[in-house]
Protein backbone atom coordinates (compact mmCIF):
# COMPACT_ATOMS: atom_id res chain seq x y z
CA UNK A 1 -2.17 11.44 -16.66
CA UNK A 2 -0.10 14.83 -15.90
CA UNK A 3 3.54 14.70 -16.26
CA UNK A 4 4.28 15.63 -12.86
CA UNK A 5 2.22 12.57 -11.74
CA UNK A 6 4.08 10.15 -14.72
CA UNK A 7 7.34 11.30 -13.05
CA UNK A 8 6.45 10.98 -9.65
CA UNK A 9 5.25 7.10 -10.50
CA UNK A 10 8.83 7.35 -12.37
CA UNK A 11 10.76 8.38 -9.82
CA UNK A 12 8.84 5.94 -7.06
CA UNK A 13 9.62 3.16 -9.61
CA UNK A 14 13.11 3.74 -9.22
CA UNK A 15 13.46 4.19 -5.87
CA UNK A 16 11.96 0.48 -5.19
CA UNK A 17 14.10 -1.03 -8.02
CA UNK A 18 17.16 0.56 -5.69
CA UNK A 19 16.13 -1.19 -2.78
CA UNK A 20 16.41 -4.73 -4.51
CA UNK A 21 19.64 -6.95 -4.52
CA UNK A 22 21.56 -6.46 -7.29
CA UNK A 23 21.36 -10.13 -7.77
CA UNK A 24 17.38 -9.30 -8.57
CA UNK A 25 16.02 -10.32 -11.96
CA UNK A 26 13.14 -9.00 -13.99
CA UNK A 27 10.92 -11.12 -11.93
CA UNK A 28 11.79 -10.03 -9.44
CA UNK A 29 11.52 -6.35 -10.23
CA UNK A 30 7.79 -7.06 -11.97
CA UNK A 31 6.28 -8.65 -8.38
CA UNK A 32 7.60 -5.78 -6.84
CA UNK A 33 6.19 -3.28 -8.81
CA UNK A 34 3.04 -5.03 -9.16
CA UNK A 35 3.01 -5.47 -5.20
CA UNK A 36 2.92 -1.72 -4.88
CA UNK A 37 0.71 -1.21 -7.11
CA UNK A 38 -1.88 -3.40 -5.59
CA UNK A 39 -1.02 -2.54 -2.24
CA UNK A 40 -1.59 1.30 -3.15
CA UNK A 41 -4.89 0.34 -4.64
CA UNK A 42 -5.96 -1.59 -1.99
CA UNK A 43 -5.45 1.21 0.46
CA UNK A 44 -7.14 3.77 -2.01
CA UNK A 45 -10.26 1.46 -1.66
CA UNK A 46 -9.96 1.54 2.43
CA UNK A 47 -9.75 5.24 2.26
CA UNK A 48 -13.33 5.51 0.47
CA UNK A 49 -14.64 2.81 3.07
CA UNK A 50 -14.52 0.05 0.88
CA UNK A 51 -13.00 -3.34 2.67
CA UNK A 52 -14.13 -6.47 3.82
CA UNK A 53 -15.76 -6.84 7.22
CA UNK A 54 -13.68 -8.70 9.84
CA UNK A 55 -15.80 -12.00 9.88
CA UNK A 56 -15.08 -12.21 6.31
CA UNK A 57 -11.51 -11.89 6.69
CA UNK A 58 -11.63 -14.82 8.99
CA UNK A 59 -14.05 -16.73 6.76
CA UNK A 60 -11.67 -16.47 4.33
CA UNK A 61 -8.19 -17.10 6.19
CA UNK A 62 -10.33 -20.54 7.25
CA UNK A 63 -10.93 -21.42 3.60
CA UNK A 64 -7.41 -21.53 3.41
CA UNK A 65 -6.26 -23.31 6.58
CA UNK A 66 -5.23 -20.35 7.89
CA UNK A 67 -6.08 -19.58 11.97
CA UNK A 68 -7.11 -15.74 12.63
CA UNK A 69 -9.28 -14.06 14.58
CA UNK A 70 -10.10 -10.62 13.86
């Protein structure tokens, strides 16, 4: 990892801890971090084609009780 891409994560780390309450605890603070994370992994995968096919979004939603159509 270059250091101009350790202090960009850095600085991006900092700028989401800013946006929380300052009532927010380390909990807090992790699932945020850990949402990006995912969230910018997730769309890395879409970006290189890789994501699930609409019927198995729904097949999935329905597993959970959840109504959607795709």
């Amino acid at each position: 990892m270059s250091a101009s891409h350790s202090a960009s994560l850095k600085q991006q780390a900092h700028e989401l801890i800013n946006q929380l309450p300052d009532t927010a605890s380390w909990d807090d603070i992790v699932d945020k971090l850990r949402y990006r994370r995912e969230l910018a992994a997730g769309i890395a995968e879409a970006d290189t084609g890789r994501y699930a096919a609409p019927a198995d979004v729904t097949a999935a939603f329905a597993r959970w009780g959840v109504k959607f159509e795709a």
